[in-house]
C-alpha atoms as a PDB file:
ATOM      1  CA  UNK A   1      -5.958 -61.329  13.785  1.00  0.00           C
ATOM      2  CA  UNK A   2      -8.692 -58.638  14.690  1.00  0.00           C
ATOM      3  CA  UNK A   3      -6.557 -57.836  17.703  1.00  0.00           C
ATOM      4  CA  UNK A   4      -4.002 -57.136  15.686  1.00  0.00           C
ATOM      5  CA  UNK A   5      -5.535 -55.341  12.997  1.00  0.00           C
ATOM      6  CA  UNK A   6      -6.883 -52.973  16.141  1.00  0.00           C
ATOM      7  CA  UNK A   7      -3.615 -52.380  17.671  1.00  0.00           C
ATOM      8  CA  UNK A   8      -1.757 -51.625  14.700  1.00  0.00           C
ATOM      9  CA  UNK A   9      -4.491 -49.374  14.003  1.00  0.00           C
ATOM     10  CA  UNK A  10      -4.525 -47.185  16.875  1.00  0.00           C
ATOM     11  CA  UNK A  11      -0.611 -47.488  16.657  1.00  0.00           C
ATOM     12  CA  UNK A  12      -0.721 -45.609  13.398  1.00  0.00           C
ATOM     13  CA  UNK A  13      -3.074 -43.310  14.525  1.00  0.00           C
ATOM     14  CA  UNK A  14      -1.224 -42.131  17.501  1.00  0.00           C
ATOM     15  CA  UNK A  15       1.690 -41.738  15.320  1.00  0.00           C
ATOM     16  CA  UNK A  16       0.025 -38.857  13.343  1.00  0.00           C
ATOM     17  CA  UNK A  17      -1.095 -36.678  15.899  1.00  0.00           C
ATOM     18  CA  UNK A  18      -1.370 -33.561  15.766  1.00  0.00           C
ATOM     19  CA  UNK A  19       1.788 -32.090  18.594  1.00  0.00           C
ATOM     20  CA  UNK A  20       3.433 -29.356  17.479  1.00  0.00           C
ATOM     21  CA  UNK A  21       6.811 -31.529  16.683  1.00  0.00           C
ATOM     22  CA  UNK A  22       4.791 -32.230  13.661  1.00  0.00           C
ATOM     23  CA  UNK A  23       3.714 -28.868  12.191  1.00  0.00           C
ATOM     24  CA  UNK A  24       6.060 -28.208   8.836  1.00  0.00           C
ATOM     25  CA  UNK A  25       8.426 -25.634   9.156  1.00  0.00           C
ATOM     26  CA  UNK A  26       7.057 -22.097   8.858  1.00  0.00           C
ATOM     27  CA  UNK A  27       3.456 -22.975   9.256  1.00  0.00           C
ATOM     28  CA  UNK A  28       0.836 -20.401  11.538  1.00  0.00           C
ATOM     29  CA  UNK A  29      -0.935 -21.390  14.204  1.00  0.00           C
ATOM     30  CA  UNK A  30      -4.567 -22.221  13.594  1.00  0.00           C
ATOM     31  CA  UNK A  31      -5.257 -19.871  16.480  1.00  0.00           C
ATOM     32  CA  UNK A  32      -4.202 -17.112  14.271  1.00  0.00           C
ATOM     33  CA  UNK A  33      -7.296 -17.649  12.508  1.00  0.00           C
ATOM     34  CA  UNK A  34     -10.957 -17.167  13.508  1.00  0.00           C
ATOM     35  CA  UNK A  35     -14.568 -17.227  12.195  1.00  0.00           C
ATOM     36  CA  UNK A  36     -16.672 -15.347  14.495  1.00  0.00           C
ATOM     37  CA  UNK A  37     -19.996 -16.158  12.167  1.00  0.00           C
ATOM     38  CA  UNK A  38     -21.529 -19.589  12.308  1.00  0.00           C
ATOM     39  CA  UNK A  39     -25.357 -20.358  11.465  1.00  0.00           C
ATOM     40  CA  UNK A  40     -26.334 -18.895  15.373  1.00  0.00           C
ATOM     41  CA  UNK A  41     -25.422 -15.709  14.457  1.00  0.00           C
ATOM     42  CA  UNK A  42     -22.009 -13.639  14.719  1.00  0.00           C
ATOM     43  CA  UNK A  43     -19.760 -13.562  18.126  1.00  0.00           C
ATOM     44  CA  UNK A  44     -19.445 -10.043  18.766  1.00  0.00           C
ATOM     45  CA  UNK A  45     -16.582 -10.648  21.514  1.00  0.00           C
ATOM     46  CA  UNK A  46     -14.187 -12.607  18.691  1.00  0.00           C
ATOM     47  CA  UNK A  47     -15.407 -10.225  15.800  1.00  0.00           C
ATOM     48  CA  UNK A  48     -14.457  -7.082  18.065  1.00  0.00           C
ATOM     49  CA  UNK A  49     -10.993  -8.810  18.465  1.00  0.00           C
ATOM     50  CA  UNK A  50     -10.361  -9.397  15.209  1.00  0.00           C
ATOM     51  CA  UNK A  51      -7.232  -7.801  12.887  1.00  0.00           C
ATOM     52  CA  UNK A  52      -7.998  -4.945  10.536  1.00  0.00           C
ATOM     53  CA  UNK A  53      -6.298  -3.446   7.520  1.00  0.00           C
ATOM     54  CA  UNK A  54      -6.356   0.036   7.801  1.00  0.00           C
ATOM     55  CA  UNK A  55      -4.919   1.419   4.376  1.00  0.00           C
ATOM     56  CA  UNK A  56      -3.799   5.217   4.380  1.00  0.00           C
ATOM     57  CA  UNK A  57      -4.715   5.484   0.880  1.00  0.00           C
ATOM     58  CA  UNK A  58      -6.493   2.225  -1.176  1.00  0.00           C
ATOM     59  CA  UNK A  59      -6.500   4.480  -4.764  1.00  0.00           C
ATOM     60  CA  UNK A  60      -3.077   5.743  -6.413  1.00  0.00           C
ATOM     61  CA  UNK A  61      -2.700   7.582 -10.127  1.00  0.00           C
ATOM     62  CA  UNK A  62       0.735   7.153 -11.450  1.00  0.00           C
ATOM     63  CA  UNK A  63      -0.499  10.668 -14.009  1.00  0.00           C
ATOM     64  CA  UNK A  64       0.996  10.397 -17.093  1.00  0.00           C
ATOM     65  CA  UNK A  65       3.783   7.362 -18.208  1.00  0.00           C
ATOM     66  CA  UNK A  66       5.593   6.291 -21.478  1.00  0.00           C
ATOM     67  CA  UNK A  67       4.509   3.174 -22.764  1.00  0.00           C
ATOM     68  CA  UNK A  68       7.487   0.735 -21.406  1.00  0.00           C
ATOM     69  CA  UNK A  69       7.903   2.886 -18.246  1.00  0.00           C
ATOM     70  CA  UNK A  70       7.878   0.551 -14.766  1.00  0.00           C
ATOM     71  CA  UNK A  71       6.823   2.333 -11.800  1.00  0.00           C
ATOM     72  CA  UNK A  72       6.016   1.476  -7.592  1.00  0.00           C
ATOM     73  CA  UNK A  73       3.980   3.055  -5.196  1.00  0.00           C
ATOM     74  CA  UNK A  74       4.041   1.470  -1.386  1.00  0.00           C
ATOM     75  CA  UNK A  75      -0.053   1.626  -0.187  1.00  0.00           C
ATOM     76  CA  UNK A  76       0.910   2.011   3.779  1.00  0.00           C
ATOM     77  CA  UNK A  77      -1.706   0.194   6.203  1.00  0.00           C
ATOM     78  CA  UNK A  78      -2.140  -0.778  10.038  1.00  0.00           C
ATOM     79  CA  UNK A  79      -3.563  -3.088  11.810  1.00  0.00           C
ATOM     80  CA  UNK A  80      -5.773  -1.315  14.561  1.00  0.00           C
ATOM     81  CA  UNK A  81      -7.192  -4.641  15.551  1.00  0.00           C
ATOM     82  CA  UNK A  82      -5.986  -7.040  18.450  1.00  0.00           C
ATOM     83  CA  UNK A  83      -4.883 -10.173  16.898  1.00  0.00           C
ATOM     84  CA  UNK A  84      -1.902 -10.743  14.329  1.00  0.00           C
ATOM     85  CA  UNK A  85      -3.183 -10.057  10.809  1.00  0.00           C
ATOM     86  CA  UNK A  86      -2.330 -12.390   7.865  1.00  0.00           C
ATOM     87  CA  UNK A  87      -2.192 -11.983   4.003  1.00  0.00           C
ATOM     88  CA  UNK A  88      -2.355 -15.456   2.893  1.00  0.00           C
ATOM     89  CA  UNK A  89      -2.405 -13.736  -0.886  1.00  0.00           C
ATOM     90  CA  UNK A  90      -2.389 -10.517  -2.850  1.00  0.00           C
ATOM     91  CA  UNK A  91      -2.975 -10.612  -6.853  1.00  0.00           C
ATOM     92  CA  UNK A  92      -2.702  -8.077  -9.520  1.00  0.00           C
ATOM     93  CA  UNK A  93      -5.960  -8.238 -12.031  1.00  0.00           C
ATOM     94  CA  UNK A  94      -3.073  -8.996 -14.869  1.00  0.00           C
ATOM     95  CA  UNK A  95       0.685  -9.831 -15.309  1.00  0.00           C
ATOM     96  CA  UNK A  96       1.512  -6.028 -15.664  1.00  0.00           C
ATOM     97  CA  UNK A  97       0.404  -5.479 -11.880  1.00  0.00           C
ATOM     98  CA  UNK A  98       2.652  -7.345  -9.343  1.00  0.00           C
ATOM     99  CA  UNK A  99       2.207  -6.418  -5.670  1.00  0.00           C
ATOM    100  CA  UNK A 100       4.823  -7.744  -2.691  1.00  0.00           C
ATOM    101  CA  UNK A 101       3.148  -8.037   0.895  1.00  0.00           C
ATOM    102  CA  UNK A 102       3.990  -8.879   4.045  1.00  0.00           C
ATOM    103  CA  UNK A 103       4.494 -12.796   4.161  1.00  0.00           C
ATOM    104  CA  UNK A 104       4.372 -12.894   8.342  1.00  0.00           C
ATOM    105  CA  UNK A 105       2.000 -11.986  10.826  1.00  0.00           C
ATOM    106  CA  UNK A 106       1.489  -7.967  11.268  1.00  0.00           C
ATOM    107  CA  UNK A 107       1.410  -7.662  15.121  1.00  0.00           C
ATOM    108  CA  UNK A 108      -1.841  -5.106  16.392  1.00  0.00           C
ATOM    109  CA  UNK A 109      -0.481  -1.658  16.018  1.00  0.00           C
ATOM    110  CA  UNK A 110       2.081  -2.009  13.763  1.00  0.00           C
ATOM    111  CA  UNK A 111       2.054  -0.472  10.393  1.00  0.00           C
ATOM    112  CA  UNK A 112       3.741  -2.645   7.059  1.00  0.00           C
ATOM    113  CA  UNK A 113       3.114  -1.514   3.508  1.00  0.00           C
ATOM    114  CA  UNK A 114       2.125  -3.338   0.092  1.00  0.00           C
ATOM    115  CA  UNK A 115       4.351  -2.716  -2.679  1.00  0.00           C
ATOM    116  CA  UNK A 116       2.769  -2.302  -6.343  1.00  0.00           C
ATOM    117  CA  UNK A 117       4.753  -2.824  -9.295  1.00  0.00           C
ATOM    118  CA  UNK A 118       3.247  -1.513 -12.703  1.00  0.00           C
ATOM    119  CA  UNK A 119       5.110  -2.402 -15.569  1.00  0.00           C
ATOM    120  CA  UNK A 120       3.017  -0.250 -19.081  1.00  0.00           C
ATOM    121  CA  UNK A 121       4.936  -2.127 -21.898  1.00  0.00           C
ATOM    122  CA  UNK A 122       2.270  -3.210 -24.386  1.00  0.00           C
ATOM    123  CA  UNK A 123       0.021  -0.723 -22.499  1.00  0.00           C
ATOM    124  CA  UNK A 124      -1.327   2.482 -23.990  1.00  0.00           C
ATOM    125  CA  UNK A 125      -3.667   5.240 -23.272  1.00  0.00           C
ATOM    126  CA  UNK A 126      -5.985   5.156 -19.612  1.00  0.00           C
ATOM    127  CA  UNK A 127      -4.924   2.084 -17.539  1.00  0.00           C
ATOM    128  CA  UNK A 128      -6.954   1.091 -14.334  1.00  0.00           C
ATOM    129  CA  UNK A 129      -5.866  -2.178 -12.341  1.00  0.00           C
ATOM    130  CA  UNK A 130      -6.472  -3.819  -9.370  1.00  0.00           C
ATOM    131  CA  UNK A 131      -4.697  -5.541  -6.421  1.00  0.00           C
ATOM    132  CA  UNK A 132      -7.104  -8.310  -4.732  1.00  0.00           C
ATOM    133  CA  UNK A 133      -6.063  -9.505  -1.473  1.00  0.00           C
ATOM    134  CA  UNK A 134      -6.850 -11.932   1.356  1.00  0.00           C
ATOM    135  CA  UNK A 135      -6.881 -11.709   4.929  1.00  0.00           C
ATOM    136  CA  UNK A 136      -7.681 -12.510   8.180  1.00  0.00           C
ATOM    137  CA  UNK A 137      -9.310  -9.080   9.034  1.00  0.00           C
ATOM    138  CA  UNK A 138     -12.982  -7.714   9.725  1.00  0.00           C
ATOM    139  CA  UNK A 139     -13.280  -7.287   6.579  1.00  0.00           C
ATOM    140  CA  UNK A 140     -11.319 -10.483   4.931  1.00  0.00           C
ATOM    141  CA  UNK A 141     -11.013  -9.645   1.410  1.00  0.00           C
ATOM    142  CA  UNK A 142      -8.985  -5.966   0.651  1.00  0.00           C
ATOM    143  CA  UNK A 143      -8.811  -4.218  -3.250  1.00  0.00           C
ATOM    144  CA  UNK A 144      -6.164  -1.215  -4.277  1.00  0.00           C
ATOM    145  CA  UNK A 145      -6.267   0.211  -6.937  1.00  0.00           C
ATOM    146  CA  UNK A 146      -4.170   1.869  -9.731  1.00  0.00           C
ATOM    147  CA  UNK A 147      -4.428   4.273 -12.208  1.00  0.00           C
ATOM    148  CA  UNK A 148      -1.992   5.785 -15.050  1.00  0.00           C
ATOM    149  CA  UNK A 149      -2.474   7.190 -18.710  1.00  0.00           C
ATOM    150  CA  UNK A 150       0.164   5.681 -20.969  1.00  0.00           C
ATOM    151  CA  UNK A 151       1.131   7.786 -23.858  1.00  0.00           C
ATOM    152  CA  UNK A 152       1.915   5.202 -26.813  1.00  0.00           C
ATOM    153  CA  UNK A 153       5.619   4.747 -28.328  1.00  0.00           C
ATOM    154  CA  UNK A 154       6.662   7.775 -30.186  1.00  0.00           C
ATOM    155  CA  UNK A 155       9.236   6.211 -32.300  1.00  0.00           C
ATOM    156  CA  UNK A 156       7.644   4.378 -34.855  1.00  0.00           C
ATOM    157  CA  UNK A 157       8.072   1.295 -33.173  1.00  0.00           C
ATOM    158  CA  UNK A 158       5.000  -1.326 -32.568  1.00  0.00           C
ATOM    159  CA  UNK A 159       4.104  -2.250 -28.754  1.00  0.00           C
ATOM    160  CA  UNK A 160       5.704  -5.572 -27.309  1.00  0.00           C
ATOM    161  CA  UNK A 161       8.476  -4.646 -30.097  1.00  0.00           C
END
């Protein structure tokens, strides 16, 4: 019975390796991704080699906007390291602040661009938010930021109305 406990055992085992053939569909490879620190120290040679997110800009004012008004601005960026770079996530600090990235790999040397949508309805007077987002750079976490001064509803009408 122990034999057979054993062999059904490994059976299983072998069964779930880890080949390729197995990976779910649009899944990265785990050599995209690196930690060049560990408790000995960092390895310069993998840190060196690492992406970067090079943003032409990481601070945009919209000026002024009417209350309701939904604007975009595109924050440009590179990658002037030597390995693919990879946003696994980019948030807006609220609901009002919705950015679109890149959802593949952006090769070393090419440039992509981060889209930020800022919707001011319910919004009045100086507005700062944020865009927090995650990498596999240098630098592994990123922030942009926006700016705009909403000038309220002029028509008598209550925000959210």
């Amino acid at each position: 019975m122990k034999r057979l406990v054993f062999i059904l055992s490994v059976s299983v085992l072998a069964a779930c390796g880890n080949s390729d053939d197995n990976k779910p569909k649009g899944t990265l490879s785990a050599d995209l991704v690196s930690n060049p620190v560990s408790a000995d120290g960092a390895d310069t040679a993998v840190l060196n080699a690492m992406p970067t997110m090079d943003f032409t800009d990481t601070t945009h004012d919209f000026g002024q906007l009417q209350e309701g008004e939904v604007v975009t601005y595109d924050f440009s960026f590179k990658n002037n390291g030597k390995k693919p770079l990879i946003i696994s996530s980019a948030a807006g600090s609220c609901g009002c602040t919705v950015p679109d990235y890149p959802h593949r790999p952006i090769n070393p040397g090419e440039e992509a661009v981060i889209k930020v949508k800022y919707n001011s309805e319910g919004k009045q007077y100086h507005q700062e938010k944020s865009v927090t987002i995650a990498t596999n750079s240098k630098r592994g976490t990123h922030m942009l930021y926006i700016k705009a001064d909403v000038n309220p509803r002029n028509d008598g009408s209550l925000p959210n109305e």
